[in-house]
N, C-alpha and C. Protein backbone atom coordinates (compact mmCIF):
# COMPACT_ATOMS: atom_id res chain seq x y z
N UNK A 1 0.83 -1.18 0.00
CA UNK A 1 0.00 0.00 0.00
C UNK A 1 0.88 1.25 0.00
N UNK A 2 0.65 2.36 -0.98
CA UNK A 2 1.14 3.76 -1.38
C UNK A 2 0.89 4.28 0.38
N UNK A 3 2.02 4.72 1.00
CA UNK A 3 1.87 6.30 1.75
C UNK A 3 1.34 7.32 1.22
N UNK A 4 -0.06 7.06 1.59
CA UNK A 4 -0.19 8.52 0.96
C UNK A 4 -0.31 9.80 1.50
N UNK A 5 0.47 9.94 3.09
CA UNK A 5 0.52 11.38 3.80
C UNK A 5 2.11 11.66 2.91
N UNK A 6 3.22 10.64 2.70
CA UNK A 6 4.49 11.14 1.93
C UNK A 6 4.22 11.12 0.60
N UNK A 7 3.22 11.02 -0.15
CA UNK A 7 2.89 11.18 -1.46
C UNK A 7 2.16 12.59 -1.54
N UNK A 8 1.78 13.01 -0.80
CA UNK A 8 0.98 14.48 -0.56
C UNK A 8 2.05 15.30 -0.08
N UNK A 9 2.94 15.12 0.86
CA UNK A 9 4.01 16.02 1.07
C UNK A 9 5.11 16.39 0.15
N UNK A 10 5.13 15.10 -0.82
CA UNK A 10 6.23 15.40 -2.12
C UNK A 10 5.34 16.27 -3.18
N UNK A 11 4.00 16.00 -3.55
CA UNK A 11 3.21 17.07 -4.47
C UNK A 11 3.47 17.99 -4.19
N UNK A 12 3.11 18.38 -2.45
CA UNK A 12 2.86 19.73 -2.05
C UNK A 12 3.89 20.38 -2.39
N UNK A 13 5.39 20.03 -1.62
CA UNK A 13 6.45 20.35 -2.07
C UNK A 13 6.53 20.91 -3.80
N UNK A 14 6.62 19.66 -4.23
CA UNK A 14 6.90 20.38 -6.03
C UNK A 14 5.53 21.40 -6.45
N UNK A 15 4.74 20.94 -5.83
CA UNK A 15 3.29 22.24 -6.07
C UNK A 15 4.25 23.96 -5.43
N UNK A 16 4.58 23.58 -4.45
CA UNK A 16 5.55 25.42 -4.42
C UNK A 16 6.68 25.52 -4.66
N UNK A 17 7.19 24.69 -5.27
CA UNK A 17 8.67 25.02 -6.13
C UNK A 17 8.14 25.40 -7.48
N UNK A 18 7.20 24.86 -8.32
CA UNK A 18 6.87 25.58 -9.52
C UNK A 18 5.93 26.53 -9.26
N UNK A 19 5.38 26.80 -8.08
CA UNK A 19 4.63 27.81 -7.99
C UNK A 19 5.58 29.13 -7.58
N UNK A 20 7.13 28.96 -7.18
CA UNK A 20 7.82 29.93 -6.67
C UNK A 20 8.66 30.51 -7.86
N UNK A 21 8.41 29.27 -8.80
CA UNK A 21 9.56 29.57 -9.90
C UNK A 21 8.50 30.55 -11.33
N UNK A 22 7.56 30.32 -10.79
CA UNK A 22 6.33 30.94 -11.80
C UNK A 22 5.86 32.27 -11.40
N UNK A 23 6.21 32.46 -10.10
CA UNK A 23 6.21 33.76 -9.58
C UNK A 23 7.45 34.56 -10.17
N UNK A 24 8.62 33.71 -9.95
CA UNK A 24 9.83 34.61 -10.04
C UNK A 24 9.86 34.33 -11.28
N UNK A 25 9.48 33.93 -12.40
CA UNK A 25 9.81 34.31 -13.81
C UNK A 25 8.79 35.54 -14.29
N UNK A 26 7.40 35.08 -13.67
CA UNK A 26 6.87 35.85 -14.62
C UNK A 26 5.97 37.04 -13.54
N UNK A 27 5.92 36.82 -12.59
CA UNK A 27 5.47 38.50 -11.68
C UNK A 27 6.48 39.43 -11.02
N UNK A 28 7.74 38.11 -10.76
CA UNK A 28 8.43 38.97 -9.83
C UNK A 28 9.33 40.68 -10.36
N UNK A 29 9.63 40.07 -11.45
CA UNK A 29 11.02 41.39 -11.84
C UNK A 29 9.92 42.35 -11.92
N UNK A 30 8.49 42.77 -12.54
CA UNK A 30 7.89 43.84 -12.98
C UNK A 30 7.63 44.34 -11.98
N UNK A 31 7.22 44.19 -10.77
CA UNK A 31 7.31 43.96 -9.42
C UNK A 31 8.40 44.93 -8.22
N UNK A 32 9.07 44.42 -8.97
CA UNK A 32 10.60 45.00 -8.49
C UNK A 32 10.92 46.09 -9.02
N UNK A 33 11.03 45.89 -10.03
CA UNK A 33 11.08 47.55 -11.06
C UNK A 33 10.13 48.45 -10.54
N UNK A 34 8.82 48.24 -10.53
CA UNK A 34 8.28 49.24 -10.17
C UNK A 34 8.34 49.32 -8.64
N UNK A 35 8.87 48.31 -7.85
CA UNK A 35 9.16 48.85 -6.29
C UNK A 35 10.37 49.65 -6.20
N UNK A 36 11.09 49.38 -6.65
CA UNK A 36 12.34 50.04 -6.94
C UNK A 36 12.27 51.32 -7.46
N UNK A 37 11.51 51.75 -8.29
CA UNK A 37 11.41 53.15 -8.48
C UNK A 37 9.98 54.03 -7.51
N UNK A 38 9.03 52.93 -7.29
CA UNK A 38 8.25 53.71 -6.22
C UNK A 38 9.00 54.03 -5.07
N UNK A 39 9.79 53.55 -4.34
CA UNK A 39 10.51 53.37 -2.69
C UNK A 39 11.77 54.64 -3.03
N UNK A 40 12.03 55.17 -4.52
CA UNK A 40 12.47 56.08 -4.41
C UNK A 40 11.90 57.37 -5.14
N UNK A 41 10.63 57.50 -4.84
CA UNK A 41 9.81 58.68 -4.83
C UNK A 41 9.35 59.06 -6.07
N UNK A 42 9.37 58.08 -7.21
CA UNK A 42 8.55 57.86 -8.56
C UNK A 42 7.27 57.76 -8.34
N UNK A 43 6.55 58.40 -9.33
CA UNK A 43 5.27 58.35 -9.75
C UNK A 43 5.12 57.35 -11.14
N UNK A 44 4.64 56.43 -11.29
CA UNK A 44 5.10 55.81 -12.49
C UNK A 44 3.59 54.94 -13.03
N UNK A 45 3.70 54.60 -14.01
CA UNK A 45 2.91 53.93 -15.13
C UNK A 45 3.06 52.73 -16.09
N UNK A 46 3.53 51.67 -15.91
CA UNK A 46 3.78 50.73 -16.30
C UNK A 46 3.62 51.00 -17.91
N UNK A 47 4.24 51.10 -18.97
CA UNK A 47 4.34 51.11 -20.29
C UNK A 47 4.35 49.80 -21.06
N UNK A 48 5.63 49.28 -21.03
CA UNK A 48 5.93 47.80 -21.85
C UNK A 48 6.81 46.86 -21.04
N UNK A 49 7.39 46.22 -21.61
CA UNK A 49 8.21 45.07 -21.05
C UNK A 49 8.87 44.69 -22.19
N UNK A 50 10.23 44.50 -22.16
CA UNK A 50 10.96 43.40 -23.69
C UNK A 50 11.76 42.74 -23.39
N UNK A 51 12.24 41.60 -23.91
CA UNK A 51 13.42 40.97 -23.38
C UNK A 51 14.61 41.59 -24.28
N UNK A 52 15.79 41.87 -23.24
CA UNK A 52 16.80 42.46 -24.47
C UNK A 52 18.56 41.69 -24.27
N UNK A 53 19.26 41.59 -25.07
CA UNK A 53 20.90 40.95 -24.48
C UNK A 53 21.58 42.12 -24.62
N UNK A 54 21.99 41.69 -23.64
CA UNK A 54 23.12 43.00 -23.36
C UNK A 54 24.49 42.38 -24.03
N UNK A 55 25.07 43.29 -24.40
CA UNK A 55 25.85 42.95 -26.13
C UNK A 55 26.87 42.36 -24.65
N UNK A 56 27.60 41.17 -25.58
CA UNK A 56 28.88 40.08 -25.20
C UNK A 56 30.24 40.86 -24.94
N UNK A 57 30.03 42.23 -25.89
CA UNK A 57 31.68 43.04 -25.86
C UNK A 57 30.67 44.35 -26.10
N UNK A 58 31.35 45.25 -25.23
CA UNK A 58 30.50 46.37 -25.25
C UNK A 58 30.77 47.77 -26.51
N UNK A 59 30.29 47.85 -27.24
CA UNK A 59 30.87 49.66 -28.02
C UNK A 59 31.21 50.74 -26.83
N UNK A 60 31.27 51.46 -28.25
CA UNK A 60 31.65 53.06 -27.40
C UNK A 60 30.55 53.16 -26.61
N UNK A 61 28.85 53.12 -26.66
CA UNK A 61 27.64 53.39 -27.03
C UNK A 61 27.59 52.82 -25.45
N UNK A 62 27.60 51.75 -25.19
CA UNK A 62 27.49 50.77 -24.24
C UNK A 62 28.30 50.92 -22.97
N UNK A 63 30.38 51.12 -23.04
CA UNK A 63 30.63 51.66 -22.39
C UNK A 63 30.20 53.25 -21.97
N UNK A 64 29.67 53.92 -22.32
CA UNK A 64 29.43 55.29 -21.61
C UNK A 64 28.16 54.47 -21.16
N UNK A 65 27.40 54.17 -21.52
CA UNK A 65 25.80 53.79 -20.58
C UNK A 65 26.24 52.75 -19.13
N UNK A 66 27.36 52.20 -19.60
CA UNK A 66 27.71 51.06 -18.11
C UNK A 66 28.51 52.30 -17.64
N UNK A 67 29.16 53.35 -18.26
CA UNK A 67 29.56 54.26 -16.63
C UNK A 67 28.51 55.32 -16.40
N UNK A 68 27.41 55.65 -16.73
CA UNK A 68 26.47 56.01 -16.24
C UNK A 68 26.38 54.83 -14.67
N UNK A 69 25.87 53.70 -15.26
CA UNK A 69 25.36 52.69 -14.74
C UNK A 69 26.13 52.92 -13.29
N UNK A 70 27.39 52.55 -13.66
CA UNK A 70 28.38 52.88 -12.41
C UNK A 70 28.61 54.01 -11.18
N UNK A 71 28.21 54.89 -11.90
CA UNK A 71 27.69 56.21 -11.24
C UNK A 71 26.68 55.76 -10.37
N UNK A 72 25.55 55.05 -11.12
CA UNK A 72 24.47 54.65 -10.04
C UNK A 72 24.52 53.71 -8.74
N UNK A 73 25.97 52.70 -8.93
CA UNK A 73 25.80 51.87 -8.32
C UNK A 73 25.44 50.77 -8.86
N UNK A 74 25.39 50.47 -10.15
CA UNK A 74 24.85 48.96 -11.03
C UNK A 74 26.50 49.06 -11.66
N UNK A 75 26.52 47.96 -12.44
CA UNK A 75 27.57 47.48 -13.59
C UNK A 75 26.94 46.26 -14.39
N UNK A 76 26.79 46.80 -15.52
CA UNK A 76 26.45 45.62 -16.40
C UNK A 76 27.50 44.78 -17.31
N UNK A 77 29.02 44.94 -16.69
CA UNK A 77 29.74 43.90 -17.56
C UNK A 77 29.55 42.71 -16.74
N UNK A 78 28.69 42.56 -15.82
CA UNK A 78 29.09 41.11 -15.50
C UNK A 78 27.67 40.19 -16.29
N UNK A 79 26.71 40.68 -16.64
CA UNK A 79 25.63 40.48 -17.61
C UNK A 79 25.89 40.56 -19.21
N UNK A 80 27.44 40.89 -19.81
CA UNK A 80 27.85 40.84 -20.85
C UNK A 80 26.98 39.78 -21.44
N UNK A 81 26.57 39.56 -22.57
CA UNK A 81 26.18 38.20 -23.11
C UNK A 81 25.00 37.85 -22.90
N UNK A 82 24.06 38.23 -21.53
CA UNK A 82 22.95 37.94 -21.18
C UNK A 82 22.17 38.48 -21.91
N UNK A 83 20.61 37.73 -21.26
CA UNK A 83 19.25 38.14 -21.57
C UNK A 83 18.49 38.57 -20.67
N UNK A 84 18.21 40.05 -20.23
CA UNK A 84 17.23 40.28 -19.59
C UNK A 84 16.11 41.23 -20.31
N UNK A 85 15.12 41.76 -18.81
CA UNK A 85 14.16 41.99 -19.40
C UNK A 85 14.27 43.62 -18.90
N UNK A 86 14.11 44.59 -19.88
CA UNK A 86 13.39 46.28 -19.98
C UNK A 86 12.10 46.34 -19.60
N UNK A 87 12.41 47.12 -18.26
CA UNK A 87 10.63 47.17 -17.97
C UNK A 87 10.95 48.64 -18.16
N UNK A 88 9.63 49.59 -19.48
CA UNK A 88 9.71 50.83 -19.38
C UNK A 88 8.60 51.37 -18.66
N UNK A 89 8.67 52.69 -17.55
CA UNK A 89 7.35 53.16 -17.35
C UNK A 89 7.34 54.76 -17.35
N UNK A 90 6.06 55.23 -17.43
CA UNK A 90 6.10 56.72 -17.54
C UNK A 90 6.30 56.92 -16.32
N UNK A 91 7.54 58.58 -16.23
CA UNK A 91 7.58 58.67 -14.71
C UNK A 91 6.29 60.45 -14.50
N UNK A 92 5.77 60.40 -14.00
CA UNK A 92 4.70 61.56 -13.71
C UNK A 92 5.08 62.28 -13.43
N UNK A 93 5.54 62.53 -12.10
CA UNK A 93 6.38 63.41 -11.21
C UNK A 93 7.54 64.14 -11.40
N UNK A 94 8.74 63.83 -12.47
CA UNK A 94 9.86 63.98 -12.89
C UNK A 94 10.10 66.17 -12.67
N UNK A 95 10.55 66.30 -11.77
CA UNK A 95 10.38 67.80 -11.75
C UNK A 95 10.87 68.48 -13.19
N UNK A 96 9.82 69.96 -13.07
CA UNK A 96 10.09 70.84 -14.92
C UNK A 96 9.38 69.54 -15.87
N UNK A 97 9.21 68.61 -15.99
CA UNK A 97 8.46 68.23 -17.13
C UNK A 97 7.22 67.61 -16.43
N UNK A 98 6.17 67.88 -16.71
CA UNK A 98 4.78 67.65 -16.98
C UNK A 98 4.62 66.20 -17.68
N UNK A 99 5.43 65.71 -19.24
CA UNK A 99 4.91 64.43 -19.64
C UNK A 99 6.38 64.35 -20.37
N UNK A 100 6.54 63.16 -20.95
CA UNK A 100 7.37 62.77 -21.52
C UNK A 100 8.81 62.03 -21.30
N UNK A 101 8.76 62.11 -19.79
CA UNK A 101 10.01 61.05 -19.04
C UNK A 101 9.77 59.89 -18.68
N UNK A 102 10.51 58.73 -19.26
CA UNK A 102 10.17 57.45 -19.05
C UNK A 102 11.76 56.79 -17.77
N UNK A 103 11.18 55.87 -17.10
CA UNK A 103 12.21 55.35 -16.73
C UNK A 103 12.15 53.87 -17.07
N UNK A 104 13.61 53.29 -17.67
CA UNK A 104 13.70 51.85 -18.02
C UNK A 104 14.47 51.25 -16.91
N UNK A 105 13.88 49.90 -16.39
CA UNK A 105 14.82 49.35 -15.40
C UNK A 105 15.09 47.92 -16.16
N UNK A 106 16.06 47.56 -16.11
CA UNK A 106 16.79 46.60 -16.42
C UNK A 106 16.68 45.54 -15.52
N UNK A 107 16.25 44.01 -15.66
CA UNK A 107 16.08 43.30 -14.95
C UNK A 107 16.57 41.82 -15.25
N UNK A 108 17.50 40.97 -14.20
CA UNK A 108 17.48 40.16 -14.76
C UNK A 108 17.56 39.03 -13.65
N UNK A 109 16.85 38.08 -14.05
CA UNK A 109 16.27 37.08 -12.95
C UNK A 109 15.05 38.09 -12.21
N UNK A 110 15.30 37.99 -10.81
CA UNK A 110 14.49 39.10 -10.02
C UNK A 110 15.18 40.09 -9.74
N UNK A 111 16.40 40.51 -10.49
CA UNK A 111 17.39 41.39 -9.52
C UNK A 111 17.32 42.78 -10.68
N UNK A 112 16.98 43.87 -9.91
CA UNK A 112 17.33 45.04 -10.59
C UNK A 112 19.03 45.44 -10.99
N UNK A 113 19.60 45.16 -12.16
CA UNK A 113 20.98 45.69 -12.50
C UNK A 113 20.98 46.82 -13.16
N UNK A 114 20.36 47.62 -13.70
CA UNK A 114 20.59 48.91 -14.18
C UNK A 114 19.34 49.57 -14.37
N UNK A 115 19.68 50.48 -15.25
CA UNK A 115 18.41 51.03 -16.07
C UNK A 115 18.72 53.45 -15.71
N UNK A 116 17.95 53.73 -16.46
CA UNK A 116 18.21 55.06 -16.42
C UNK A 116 16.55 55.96 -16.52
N UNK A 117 16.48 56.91 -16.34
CA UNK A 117 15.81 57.61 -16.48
C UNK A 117 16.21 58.96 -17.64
N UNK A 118 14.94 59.04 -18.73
CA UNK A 118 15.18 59.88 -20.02
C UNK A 118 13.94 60.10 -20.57
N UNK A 119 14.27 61.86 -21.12
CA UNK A 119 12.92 61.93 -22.12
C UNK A 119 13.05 61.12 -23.29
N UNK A 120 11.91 61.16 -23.94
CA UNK A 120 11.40 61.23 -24.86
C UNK A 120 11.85 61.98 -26.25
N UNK A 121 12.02 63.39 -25.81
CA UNK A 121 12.20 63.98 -26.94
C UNK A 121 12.74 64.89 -27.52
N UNK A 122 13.54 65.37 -28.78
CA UNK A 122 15.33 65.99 -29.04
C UNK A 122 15.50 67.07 -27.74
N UNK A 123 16.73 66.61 -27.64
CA UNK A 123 16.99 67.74 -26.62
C UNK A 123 17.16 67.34 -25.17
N UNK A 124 16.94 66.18 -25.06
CA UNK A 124 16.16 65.40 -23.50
C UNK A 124 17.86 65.07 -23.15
N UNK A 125 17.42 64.57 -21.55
CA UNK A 125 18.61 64.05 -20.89
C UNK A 125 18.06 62.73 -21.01
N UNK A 126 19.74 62.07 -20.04
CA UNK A 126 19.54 60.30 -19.84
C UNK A 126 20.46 60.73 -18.34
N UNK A 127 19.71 60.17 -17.92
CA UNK A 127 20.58 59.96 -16.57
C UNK A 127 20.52 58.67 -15.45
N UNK A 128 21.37 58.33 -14.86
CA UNK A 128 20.72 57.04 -14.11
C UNK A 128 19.71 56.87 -13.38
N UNK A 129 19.23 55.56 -12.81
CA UNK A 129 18.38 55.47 -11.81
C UNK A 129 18.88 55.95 -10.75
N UNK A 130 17.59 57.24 -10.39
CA UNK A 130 18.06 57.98 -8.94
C UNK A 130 16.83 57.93 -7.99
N UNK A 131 17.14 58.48 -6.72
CA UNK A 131 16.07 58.65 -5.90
C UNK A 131 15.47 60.28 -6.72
N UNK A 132 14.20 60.56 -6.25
CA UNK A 132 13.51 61.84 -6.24
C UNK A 132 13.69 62.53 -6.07
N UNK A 133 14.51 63.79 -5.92
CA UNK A 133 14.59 64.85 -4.93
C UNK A 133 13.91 66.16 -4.63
């Protein structure tokens, strides 16, 4: 005869390991991004989501955006090669502009590694992820 109180404890088990791994693929990073920019005094709007690789050897283009990055406190050469995901959202609040500043956070697994805040349109800045001030 089957145990079936240790046949219910091994389901249960694998019932919240794919239920933890289904969280953290697909709710957790958007989640984070936008906690991560709410907890530092963003007003924000969820826009899109993409998956993007962060180039294997970086350009000119790439090194200046990883020393932005660095400035912030992120570094994306150790994600060389990878695939993560761009969560973009409108930021509301952004002082002097009214509309048109988005912030992208860079995500990969559940872990926030970069991302910047920038308008929209000629003329605009890029600057890193910051708190509010």
């Amino acid at each position: 005869m089957v145990d079936r109180a240790w046949l219910w404890r091994a389901f249960g088990a694998g019932a919240v390991c794919v239920s933890a791994i289904c969280y953290t693929c697909l709710g957790e990073p958007r989640v984070n991004g936008e906690q991560y920019l709410k907890e530092r005094g963003w007003d924000i709007a969820f826009i899109e989501s993409e998956k993007i690789k962060i180039p294997a050897r970086f350009d000119e283009v790439y090194i200046s955006y990883n020393a932005m990055q660095k400035e912030s406190g992120f570094d994306l050469e150790p994600y060389a090669g990878k695939e993560c995901v761009r969560y973009t959202y409108e930021v509301k609040n952004f002082p002097d502009y009214a509309y048109g500043v988005r912030a992208n956070v860079l995500v990969y697994g559940a872990e926030v590694i970069g991302g910047d805040i920038c308008t929209v349109g000629l003329g605009g800045f890029m600057i890193g992820l910051c708190e509010r001030e």
